[in-house]
N, C-alpha and C. Protein backbone atom coordinates (compact mmCIF):
# COMPACT_ATOMS: atom_id res chain seq x y z
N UNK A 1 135.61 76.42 91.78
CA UNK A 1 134.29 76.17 92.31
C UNK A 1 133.26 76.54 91.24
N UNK A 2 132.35 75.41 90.72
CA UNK A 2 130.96 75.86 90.06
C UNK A 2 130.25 76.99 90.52
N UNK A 3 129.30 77.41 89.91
CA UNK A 3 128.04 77.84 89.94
C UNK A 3 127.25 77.03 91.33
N UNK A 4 127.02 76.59 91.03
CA UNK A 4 126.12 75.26 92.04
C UNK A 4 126.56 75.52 93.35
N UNK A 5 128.00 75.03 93.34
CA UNK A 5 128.95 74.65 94.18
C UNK A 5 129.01 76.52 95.57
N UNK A 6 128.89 77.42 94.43
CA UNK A 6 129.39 78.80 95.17
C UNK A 6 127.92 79.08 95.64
N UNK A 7 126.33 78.86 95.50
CA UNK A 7 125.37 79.39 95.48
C UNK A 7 125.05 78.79 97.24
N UNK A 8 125.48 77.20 96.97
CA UNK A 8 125.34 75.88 97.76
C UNK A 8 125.90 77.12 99.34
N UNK A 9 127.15 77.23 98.98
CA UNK A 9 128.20 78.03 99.88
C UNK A 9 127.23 79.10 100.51
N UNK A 10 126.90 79.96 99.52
CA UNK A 10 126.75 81.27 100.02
C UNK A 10 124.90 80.96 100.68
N UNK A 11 124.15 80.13 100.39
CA UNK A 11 122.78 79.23 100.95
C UNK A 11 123.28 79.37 102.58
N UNK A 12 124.56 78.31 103.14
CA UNK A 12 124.95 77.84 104.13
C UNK A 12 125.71 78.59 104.87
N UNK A 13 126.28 79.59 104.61
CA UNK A 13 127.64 80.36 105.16
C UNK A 13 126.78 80.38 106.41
N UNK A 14 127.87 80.59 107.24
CA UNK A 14 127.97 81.26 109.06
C UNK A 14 127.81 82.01 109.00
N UNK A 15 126.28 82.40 110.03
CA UNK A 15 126.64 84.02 110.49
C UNK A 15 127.46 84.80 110.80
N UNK A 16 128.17 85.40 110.88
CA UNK A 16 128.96 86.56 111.39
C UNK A 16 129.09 88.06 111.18
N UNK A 17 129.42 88.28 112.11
CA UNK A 17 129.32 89.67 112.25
C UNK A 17 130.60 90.72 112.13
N UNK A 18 130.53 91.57 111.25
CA UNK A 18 131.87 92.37 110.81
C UNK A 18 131.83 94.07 111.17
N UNK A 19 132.89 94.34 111.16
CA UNK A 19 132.68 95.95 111.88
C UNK A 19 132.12 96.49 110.65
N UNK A 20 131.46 97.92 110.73
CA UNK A 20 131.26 98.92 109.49
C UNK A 20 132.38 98.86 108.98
N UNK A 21 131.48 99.02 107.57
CA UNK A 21 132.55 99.46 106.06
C UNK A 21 132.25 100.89 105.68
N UNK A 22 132.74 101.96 105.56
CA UNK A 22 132.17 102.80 104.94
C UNK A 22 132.40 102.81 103.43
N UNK A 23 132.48 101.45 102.67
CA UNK A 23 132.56 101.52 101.60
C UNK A 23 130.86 100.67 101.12
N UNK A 24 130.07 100.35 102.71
CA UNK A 24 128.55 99.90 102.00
C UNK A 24 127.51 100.70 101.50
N UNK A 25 127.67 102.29 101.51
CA UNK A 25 126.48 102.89 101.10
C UNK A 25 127.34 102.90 99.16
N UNK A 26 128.36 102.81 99.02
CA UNK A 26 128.85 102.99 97.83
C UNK A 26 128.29 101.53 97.21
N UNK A 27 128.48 100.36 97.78
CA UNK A 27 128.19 99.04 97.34
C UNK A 27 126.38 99.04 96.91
N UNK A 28 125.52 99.46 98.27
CA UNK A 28 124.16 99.96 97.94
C UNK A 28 124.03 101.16 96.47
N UNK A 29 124.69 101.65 96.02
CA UNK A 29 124.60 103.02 95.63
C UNK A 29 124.36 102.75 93.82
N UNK A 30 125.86 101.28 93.57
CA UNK A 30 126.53 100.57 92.45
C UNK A 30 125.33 99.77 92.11
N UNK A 31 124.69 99.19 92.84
CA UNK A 31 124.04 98.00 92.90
C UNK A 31 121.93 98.88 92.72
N UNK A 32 122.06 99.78 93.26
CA UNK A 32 120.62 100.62 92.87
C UNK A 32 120.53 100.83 91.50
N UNK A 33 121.89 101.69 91.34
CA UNK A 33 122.04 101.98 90.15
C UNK A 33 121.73 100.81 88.86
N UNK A 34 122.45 100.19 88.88
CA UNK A 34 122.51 98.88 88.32
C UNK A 34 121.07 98.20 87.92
N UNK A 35 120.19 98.10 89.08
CA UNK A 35 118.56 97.79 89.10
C UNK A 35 117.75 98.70 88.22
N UNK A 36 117.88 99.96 88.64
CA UNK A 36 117.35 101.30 87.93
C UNK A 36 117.63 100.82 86.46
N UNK A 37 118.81 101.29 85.72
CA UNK A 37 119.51 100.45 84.43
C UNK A 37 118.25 99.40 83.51
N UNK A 38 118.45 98.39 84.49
CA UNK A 38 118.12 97.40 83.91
C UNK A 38 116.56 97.31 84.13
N UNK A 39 115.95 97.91 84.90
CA UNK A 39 114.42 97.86 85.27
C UNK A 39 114.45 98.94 84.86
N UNK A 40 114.07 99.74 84.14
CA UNK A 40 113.67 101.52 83.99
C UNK A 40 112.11 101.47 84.17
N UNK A 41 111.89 102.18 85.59
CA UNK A 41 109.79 102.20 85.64
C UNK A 41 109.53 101.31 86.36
N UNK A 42 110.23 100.39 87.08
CA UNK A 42 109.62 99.39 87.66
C UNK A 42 109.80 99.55 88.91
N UNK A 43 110.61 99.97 89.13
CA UNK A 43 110.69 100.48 90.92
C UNK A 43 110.08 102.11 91.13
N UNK A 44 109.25 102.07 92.10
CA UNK A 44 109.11 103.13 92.61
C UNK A 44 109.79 104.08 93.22
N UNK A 45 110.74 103.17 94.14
CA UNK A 45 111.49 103.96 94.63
C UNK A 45 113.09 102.97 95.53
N UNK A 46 114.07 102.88 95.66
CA UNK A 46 114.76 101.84 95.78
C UNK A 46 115.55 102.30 97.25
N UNK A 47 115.49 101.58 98.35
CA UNK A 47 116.28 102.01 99.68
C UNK A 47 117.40 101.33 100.43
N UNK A 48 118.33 101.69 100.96
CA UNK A 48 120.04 101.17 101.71
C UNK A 48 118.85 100.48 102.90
N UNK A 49 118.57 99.34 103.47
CA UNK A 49 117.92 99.31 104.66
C UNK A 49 118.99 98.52 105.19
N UNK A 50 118.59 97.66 106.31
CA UNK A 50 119.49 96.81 107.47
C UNK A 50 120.69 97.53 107.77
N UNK A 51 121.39 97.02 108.86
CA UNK A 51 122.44 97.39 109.28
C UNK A 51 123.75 97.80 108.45
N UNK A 52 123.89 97.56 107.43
CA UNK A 52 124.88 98.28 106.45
C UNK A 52 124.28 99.58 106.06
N UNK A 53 123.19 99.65 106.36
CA UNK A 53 122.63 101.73 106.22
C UNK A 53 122.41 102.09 107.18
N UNK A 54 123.54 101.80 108.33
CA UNK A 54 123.27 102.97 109.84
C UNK A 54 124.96 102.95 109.79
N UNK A 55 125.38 104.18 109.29
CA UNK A 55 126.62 104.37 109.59
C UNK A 55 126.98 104.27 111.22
N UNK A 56 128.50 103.39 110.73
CA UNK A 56 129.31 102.94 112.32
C UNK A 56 128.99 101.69 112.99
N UNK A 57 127.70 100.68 112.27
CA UNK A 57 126.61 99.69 112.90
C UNK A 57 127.51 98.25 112.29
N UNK A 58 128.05 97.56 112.88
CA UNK A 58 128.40 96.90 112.40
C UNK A 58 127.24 95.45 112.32
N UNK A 59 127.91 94.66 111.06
CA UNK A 59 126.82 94.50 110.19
C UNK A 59 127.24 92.50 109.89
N UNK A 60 126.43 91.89 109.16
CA UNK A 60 126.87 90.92 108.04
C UNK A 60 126.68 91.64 106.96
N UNK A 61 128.06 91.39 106.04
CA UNK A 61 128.33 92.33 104.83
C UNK A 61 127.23 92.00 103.95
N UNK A 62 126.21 92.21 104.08
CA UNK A 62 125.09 91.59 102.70
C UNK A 62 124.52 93.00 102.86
N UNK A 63 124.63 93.76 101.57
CA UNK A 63 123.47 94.83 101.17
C UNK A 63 122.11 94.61 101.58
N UNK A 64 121.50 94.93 101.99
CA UNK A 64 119.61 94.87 102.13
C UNK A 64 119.39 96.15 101.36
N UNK A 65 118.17 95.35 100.33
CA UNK A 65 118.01 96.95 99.39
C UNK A 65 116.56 96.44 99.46
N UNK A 66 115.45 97.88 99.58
CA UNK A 66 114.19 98.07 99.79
C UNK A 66 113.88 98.63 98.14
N UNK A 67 113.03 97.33 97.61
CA UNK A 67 112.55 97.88 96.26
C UNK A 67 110.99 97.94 96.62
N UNK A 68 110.71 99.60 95.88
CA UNK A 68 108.88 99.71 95.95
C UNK A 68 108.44 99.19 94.70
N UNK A 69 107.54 98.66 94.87
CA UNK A 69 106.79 98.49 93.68
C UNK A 69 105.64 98.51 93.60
N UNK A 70 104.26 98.48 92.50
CA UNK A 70 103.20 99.09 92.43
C UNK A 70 102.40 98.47 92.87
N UNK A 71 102.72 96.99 93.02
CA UNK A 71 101.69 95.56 93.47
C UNK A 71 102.58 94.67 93.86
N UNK A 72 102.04 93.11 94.39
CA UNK A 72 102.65 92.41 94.91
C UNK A 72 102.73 91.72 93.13
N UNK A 73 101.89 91.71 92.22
CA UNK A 73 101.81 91.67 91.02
C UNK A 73 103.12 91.88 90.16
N UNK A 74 103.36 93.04 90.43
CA UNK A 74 104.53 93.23 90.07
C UNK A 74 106.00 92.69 90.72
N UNK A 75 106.12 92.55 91.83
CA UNK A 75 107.50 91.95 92.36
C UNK A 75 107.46 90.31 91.79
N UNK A 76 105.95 89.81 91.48
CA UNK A 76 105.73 88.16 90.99
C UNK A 76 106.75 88.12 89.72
N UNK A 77 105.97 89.27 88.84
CA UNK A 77 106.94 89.14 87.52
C UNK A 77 108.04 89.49 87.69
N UNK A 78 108.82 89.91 88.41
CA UNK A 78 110.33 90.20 88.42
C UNK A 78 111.39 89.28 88.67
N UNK A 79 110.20 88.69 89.39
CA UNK A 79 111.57 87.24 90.12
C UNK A 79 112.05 86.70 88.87
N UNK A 80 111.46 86.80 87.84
CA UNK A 80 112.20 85.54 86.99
C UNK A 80 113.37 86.67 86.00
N UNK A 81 113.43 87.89 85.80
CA UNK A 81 114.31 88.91 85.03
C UNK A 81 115.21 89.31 86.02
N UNK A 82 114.70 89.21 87.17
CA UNK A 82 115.92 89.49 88.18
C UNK A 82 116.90 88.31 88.50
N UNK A 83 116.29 87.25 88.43
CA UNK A 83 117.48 85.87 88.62
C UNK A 83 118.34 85.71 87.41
N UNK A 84 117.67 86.39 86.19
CA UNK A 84 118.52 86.42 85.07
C UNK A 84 119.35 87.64 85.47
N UNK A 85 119.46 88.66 86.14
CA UNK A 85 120.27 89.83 86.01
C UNK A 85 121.22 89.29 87.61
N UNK A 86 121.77 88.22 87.68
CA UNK A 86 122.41 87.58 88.72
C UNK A 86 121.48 87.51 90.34
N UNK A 87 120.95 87.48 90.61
CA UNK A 87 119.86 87.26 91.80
C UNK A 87 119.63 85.97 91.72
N UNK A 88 119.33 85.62 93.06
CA UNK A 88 118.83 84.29 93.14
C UNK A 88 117.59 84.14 94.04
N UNK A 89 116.91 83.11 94.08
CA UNK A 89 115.60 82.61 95.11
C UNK A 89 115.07 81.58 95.11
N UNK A 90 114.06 81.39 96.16
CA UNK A 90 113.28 80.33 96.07
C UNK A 90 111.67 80.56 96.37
N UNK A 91 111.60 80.09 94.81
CA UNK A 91 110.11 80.61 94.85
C UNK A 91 109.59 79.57 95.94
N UNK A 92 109.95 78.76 96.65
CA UNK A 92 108.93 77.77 97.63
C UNK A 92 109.10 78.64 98.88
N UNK A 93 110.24 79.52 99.31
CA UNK A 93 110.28 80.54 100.54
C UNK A 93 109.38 81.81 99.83
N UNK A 94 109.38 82.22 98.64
CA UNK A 94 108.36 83.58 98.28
C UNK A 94 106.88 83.12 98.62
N UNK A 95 106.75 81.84 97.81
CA UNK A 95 105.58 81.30 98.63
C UNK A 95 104.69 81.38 99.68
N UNK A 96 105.39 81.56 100.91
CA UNK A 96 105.32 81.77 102.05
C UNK A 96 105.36 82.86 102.58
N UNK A 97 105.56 84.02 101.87
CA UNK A 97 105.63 85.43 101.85
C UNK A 97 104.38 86.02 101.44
N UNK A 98 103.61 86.81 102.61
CA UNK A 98 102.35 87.49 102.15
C UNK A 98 102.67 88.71 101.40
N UNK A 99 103.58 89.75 102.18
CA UNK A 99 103.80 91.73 102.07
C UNK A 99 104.91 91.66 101.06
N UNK A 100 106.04 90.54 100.86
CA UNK A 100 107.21 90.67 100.15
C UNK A 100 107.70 90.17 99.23
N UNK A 101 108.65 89.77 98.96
CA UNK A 101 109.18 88.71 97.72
C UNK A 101 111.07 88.85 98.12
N UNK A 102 111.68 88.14 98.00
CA UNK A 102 113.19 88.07 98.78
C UNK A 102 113.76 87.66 97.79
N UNK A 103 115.12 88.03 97.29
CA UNK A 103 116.18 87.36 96.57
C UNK A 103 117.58 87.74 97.04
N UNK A 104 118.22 86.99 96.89
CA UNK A 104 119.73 86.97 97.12
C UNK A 104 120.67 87.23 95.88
N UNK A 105 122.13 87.90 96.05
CA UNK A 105 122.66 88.24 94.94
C UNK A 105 124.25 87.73 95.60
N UNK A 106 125.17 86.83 94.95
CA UNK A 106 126.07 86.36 95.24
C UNK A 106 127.50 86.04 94.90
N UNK A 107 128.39 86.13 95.35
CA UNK A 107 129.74 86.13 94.64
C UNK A 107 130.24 85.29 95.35
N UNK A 108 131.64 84.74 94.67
CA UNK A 108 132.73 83.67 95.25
C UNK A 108 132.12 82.67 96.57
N UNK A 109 131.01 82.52 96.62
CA UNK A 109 130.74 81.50 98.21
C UNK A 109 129.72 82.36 98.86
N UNK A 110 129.51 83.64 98.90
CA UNK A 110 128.69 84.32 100.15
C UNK A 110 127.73 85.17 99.12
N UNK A 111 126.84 85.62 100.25
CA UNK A 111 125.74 86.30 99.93
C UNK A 111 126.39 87.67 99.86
N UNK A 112 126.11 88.53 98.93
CA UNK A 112 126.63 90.03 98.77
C UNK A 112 125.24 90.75 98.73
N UNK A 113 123.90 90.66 98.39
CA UNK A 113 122.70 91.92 98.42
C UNK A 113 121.59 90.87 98.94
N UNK A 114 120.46 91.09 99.51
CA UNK A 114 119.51 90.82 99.82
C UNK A 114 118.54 91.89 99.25
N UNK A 115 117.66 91.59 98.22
CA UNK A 115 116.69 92.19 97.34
C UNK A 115 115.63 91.61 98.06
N UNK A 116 114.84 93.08 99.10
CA UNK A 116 112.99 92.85 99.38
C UNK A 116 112.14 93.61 98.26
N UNK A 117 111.47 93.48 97.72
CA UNK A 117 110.54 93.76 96.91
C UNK A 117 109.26 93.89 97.68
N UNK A 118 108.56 95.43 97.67
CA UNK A 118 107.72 95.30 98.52
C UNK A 118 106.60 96.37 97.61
N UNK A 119 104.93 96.20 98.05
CA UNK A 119 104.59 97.63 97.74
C UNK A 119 104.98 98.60 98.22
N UNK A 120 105.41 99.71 97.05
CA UNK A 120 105.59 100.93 98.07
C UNK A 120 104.78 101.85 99.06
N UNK A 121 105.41 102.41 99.76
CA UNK A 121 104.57 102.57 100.94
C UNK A 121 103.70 101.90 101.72
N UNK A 122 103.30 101.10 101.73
CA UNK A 122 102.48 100.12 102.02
C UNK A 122 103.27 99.60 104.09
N UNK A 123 102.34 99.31 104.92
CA UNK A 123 103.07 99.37 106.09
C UNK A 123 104.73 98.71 106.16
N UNK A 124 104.63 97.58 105.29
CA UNK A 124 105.87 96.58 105.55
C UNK A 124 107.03 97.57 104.72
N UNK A 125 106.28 98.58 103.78
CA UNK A 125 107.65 99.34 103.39
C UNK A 125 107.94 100.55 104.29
N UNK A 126 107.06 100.95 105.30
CA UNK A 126 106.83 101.92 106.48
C UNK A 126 107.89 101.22 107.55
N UNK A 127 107.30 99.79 107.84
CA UNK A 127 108.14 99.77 108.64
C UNK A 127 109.38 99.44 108.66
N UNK A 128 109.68 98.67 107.56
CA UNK A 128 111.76 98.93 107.55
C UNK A 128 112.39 99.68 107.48
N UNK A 129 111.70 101.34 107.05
CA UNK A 129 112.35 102.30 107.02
C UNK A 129 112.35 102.84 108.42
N UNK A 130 110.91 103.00 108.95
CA UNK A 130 111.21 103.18 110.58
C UNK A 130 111.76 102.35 111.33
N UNK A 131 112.42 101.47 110.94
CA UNK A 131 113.27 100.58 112.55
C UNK A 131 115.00 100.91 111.63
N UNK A 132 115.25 101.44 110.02
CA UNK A 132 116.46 101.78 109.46
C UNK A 132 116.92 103.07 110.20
N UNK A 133 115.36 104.14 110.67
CA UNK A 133 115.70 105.57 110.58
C UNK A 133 115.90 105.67 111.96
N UNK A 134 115.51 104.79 113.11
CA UNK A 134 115.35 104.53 114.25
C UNK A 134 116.72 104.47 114.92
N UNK A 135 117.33 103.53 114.00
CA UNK A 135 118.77 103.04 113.89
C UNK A 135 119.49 104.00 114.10
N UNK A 136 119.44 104.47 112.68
CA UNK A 136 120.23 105.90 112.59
C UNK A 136 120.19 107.42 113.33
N UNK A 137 118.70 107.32 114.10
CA UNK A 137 119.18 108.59 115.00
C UNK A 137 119.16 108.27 116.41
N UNK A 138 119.11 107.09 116.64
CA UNK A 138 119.17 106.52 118.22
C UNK A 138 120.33 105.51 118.34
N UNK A 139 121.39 106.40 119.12
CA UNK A 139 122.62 105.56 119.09
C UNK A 139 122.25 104.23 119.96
N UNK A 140 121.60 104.59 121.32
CA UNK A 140 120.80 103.66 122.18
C UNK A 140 121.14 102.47 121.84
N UNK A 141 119.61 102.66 120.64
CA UNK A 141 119.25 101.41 120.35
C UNK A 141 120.20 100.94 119.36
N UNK A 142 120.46 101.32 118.58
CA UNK A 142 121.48 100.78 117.92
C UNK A 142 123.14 99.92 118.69
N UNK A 143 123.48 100.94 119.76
CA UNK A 143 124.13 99.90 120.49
C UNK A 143 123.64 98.63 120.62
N UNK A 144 122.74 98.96 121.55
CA UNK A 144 121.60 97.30 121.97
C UNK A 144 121.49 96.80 120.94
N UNK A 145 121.03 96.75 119.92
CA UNK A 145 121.03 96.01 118.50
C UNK A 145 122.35 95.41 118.45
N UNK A 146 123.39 96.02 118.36
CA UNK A 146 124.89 95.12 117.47
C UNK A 146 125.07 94.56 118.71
N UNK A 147 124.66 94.69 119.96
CA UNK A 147 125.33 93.89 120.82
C UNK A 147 124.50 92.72 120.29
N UNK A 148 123.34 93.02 120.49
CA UNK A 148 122.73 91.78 120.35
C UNK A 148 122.52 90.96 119.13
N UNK A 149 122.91 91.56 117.86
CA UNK A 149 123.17 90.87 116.80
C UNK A 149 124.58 89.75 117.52
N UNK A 150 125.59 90.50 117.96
CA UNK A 150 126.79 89.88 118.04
C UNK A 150 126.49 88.49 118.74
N UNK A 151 125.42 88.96 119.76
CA UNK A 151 124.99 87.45 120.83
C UNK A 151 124.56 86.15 120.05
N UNK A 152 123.31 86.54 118.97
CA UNK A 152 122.50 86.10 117.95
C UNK A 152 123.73 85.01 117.41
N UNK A 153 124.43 86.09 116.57
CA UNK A 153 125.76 85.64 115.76
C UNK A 153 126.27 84.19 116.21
N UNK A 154 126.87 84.39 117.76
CA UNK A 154 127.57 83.45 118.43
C UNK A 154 126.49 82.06 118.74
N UNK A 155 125.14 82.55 119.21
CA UNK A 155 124.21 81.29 119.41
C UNK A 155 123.73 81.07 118.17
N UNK A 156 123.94 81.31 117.00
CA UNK A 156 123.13 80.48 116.08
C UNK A 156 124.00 80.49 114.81
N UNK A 157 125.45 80.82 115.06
CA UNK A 157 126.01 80.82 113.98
C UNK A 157 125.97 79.82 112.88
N UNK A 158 125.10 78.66 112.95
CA UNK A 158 125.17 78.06 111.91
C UNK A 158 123.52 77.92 111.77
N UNK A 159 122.88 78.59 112.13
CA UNK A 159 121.24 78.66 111.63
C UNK A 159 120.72 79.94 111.75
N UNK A 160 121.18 80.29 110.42
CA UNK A 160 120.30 81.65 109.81
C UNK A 160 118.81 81.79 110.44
N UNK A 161 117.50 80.79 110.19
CA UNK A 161 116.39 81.34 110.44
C UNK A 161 116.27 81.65 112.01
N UNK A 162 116.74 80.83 112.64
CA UNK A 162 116.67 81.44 114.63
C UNK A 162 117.21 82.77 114.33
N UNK A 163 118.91 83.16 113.84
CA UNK A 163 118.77 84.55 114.05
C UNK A 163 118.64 85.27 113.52
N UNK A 164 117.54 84.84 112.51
CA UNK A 164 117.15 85.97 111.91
C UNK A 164 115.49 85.93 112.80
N UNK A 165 115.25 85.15 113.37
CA UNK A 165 114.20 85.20 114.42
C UNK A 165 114.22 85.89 115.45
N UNK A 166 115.32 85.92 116.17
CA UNK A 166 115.62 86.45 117.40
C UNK A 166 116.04 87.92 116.52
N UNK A 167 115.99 88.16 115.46
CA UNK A 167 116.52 90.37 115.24
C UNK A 167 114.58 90.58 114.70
N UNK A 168 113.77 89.39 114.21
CA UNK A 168 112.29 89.92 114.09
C UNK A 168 111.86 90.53 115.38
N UNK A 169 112.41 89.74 116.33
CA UNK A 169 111.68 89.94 117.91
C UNK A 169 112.15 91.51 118.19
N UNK A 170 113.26 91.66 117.66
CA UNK A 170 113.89 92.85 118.62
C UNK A 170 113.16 94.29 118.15
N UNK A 171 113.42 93.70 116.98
CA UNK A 171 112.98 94.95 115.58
C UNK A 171 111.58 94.89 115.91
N UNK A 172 110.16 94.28 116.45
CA UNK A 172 108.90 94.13 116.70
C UNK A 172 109.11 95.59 117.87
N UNK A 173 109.72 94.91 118.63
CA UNK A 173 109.62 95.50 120.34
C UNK A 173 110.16 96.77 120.41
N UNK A 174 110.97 97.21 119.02
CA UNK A 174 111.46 98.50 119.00
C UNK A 174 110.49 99.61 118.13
N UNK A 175 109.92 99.24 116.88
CA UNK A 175 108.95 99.47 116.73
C UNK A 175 107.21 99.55 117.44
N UNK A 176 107.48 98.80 118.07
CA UNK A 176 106.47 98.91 119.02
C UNK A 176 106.08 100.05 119.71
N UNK A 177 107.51 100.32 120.41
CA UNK A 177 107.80 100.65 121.73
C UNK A 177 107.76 102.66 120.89
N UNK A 178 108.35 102.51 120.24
CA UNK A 178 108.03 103.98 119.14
C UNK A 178 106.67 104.47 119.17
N UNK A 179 105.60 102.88 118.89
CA UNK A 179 104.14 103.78 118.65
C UNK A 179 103.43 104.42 119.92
């Protein structure tokens, strides 16, 4: 399989949903490291977010890593040194992005990291950490979450943006419901 051919793959794959690994904070850990390395100064500060950083939460195996940065200025210039350091995107979806900037990082057919680039501290970097930390000390909700990822999974397994629509809604109403 090409280049093309594996990116095409990992664009389209099926949702699904897999039990915890406790080998993803090590995968987050390889992969920070790695950024740090190759960016020295450019991140503020780099975070494990989504469901692969709530130990026991089962997940889609894709890293979500929370990069701070000093401006939205700065995540602009990165996109193009980060697609060279294996990342991928589309600047016509960053486009469309006010608070963030998104890239994907990929092997054999599937998506392996999801890179947000955000200002640091800034609310949108406030709030992924509060619905990550939420996760992690409220078994609750976190049940309710994987169930309902699992539901998501099954109704939209072949269209990413609905469920990734239907976990905005949930993640709104849980944050919400906090303030």
């Amino acid at each position: 399989m090409n280049e093309e051919e594996s990116l095409s793959r990992a664009i389209y794959e099926e949702v699904a949903i897999f039990p915890y690994n406790k080998n993803w904070p090590l995968l987050f850990e390889e992969e920070r490291d790695r950024l740090l390395h190759l960016f020295p100064g450019r991140f503020l500060a780099v975070e494990h977010i989504g469901s692969t950083a709530v130990p026991g939460l089962s997940a889609k195996p894709i890293i979500d890593i929370l990069a701070g940065v000093e401006a939205m200025q700065c995540a602009d210039a990165l996109l193009e040194p980060l697609c060279q350091a294996k990342y991928t995107t589309s600047m016509e979806f960053n486009a469309s992005l006010a608070r963030r900037r998104w890239l994907m990082r990929w092997a054999e057919g599937r998506r392996t990291h999801h890179l947000h680039l955000v200002v640091y501290d800034s609310q949108e970097w406030q709030q992924r950490l509060a619905f990550r930390d939420k996760l992690r000390t409220n078994s609750g909700i976190a049940r309710n979450y994987e169930q309902n990822k699992r539901a998501w999974a099954a109704e939209f397994s072949s269209d990413r943006e609905a469920y990734t629509a239907a976990k905005s809604d949930f993640i709104r109403g849980t944050l919400s419901s906090a303030i």
